[in-house]
N, C-alpha and C. Protein backbone atom coordinates (compact mmCIF):
# COMPACT_ATOMS: atom_id res chain seq x y z
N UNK A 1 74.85 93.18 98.68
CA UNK A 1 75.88 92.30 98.16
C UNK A 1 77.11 92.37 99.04
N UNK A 2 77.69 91.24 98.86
CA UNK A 2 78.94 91.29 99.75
C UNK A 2 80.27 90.89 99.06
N UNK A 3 81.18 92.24 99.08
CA UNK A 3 82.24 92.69 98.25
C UNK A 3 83.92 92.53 99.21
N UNK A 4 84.54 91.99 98.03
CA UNK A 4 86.16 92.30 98.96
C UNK A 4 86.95 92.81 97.83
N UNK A 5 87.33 94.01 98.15
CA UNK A 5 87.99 95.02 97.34
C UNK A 5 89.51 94.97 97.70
N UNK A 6 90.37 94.08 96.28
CA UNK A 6 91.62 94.04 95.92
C UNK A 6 92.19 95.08 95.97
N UNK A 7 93.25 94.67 96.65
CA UNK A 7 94.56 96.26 97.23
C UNK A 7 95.12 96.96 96.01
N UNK A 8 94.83 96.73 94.96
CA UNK A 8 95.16 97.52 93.80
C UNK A 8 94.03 98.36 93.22
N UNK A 9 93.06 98.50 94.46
CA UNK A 9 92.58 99.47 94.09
C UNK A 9 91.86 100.15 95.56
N UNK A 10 92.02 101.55 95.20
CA UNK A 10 91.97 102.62 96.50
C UNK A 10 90.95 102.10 97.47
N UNK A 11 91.49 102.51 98.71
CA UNK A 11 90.60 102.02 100.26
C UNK A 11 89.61 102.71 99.90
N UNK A 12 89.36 103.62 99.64
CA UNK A 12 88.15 104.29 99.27
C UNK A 12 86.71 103.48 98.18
N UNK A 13 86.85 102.76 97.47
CA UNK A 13 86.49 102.36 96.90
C UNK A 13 85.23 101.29 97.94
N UNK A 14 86.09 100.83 98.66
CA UNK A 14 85.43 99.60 99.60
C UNK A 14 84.40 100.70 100.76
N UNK A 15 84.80 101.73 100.94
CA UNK A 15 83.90 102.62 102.05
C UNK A 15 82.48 103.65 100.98
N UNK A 16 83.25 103.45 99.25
CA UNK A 16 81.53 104.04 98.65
C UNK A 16 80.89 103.25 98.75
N UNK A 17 81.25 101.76 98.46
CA UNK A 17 80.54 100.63 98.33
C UNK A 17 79.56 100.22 99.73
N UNK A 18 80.18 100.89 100.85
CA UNK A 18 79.25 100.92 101.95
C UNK A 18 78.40 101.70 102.17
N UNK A 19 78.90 103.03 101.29
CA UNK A 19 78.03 103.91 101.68
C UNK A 19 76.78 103.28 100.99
N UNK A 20 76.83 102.76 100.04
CA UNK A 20 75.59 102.91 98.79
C UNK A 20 75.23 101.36 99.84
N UNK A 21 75.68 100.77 101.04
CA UNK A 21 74.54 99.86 101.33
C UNK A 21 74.86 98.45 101.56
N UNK A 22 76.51 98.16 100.96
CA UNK A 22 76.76 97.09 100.49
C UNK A 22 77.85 97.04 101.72
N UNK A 23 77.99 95.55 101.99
CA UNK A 23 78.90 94.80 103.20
C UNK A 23 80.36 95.01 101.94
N UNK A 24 81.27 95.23 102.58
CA UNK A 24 82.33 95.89 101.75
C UNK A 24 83.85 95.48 102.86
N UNK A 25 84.68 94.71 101.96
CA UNK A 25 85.95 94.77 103.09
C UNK A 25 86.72 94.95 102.17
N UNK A 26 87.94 95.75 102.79
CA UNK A 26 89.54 96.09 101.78
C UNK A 26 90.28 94.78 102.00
N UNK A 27 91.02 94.27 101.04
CA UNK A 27 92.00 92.86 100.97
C UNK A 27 92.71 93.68 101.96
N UNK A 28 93.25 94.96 102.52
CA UNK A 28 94.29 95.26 103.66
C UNK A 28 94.02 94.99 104.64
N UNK A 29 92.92 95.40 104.96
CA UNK A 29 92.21 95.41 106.48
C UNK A 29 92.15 93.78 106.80
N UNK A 30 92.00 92.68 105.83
CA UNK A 30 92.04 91.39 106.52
C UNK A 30 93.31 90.60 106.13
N UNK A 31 94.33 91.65 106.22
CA UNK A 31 95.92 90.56 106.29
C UNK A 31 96.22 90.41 104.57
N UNK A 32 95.65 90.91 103.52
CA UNK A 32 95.95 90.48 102.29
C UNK A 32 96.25 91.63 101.35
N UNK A 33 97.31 92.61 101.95
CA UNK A 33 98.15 93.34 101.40
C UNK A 33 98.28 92.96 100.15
N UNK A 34 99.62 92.09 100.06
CA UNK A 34 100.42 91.20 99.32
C UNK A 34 100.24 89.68 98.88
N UNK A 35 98.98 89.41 99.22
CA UNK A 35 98.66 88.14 99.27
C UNK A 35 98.91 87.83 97.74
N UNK A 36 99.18 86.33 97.09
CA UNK A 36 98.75 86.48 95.81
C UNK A 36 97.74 85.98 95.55
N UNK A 37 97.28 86.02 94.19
CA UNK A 37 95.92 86.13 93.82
C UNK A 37 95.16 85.06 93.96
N UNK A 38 95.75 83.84 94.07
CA UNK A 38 95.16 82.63 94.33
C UNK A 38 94.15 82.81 95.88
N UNK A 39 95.14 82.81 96.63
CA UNK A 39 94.88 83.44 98.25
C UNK A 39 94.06 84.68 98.39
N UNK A 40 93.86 85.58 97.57
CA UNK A 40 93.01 86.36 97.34
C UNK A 40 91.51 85.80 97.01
N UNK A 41 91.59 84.81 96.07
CA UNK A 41 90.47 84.50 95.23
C UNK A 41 89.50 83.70 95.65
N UNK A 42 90.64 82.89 96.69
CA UNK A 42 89.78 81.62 98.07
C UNK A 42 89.03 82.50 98.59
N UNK A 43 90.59 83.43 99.38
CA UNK A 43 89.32 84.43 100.27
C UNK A 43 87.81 84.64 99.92
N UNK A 44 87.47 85.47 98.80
CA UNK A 44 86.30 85.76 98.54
C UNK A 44 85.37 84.48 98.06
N UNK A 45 85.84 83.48 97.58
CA UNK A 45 85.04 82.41 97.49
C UNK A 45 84.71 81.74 98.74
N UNK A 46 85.39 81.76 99.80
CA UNK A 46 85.09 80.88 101.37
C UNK A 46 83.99 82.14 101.60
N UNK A 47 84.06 83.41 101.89
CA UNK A 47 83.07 84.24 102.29
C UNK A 47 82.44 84.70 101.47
N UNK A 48 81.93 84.32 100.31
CA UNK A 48 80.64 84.45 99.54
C UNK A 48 80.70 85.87 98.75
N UNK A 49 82.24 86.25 98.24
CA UNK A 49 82.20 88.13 98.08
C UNK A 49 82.48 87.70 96.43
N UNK A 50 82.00 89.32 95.83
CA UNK A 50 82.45 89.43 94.76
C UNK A 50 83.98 90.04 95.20
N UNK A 51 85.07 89.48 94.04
CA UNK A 51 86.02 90.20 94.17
C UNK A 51 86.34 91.38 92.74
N UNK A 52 86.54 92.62 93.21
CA UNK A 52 86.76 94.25 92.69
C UNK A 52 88.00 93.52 92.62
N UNK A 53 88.33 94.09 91.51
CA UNK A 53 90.15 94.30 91.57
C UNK A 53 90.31 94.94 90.24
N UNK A 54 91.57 95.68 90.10
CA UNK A 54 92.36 96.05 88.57
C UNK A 54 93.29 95.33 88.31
N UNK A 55 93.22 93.98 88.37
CA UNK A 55 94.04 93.62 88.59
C UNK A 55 93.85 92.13 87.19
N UNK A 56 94.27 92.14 86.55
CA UNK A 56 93.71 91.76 85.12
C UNK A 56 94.13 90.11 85.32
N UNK A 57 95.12 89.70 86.10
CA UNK A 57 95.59 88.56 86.08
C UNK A 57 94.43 87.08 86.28
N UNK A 58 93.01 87.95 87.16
CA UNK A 58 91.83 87.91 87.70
C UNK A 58 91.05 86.93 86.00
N UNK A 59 91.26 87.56 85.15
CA UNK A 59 90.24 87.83 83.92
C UNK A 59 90.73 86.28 83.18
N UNK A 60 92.22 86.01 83.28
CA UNK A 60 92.30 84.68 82.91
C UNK A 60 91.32 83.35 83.44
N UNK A 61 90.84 82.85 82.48
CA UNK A 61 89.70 82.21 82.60
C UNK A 61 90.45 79.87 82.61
N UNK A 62 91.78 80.62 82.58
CA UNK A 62 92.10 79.24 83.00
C UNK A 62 92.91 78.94 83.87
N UNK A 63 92.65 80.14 84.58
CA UNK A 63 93.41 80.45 86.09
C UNK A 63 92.34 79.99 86.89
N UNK A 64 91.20 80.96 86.46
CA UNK A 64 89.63 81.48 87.28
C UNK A 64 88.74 81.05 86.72
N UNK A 65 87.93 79.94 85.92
CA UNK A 65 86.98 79.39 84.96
C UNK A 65 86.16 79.76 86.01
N UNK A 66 85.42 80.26 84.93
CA UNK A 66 83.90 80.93 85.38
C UNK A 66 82.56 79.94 86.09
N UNK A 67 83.22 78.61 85.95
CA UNK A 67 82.25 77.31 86.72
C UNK A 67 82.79 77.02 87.77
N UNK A 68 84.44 77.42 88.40
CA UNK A 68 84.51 76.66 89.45
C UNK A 68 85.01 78.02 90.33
N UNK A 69 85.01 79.36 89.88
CA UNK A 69 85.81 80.22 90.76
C UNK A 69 84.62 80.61 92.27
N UNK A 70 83.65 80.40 91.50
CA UNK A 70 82.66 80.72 93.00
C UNK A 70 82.30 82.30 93.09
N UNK A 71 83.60 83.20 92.52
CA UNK A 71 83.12 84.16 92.90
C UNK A 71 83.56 85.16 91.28
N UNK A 72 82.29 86.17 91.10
CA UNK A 72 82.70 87.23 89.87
C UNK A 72 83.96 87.76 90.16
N UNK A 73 84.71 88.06 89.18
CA UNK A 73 85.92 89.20 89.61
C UNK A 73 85.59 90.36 88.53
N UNK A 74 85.63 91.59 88.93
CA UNK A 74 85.59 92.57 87.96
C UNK A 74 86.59 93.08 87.95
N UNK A 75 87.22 93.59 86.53
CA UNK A 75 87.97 94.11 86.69
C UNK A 75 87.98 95.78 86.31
N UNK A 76 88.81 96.42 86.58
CA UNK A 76 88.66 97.80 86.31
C UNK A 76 90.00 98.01 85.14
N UNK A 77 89.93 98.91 84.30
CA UNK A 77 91.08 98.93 83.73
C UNK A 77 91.97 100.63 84.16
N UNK A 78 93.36 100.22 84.14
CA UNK A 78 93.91 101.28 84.89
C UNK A 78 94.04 102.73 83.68
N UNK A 79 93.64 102.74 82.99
CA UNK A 79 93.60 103.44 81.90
C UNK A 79 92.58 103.55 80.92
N UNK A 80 91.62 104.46 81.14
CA UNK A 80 90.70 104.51 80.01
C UNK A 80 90.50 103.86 78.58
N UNK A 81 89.41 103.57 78.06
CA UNK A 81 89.64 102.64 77.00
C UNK A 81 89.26 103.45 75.96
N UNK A 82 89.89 103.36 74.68
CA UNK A 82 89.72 104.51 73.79
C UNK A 82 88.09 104.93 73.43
N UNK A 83 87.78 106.15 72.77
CA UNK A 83 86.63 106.07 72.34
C UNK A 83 86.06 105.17 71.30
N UNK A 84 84.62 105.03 71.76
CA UNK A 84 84.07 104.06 70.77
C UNK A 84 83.64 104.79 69.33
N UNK A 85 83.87 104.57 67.72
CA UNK A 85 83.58 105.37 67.05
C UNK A 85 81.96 104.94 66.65
């Protein structure tokens, strides 16, 4: 699979993802530090990536509708989610 891992979450993240096999780029390494998320979101839709991010702004679905974004975004949450009872 081919992944582009949002700067809000550790460079490291994008180099396990290689280890385990997978084509993997950091949003830093290609100019998108600071980019915003729109410009982020092309990115990975012009090159065919899922986009990683914690970055929740991602999850709005009438920002990002799930028919025209092209690409999954996952998100991670920056804080554990309580236990399930």
């Amino acid at each position: 699979m081919r992944f582009l891992v949002d700067s809000s979450l550790p460079r490291s993240a994008a180099a396990l993802l290689r280890q385990m096999g997978h084509e993997a780029v950091d949003a830093r390494d290609v100019g998108m530090r600071s980019a915003p998320d729109d410009t982020v979101a092309a990115h990975a839709q012009r090159n065919q990536q899922v986009l990683i991010t914690r970055d929740f702004d991602f999850a709005d679905i009438r920002n990002y509708p799930p028919t025209t974004s092209g690409s999954w975004c996952l998100s991670f949450p920056t804080t554990p989610p309580p236990p399930r009872s």
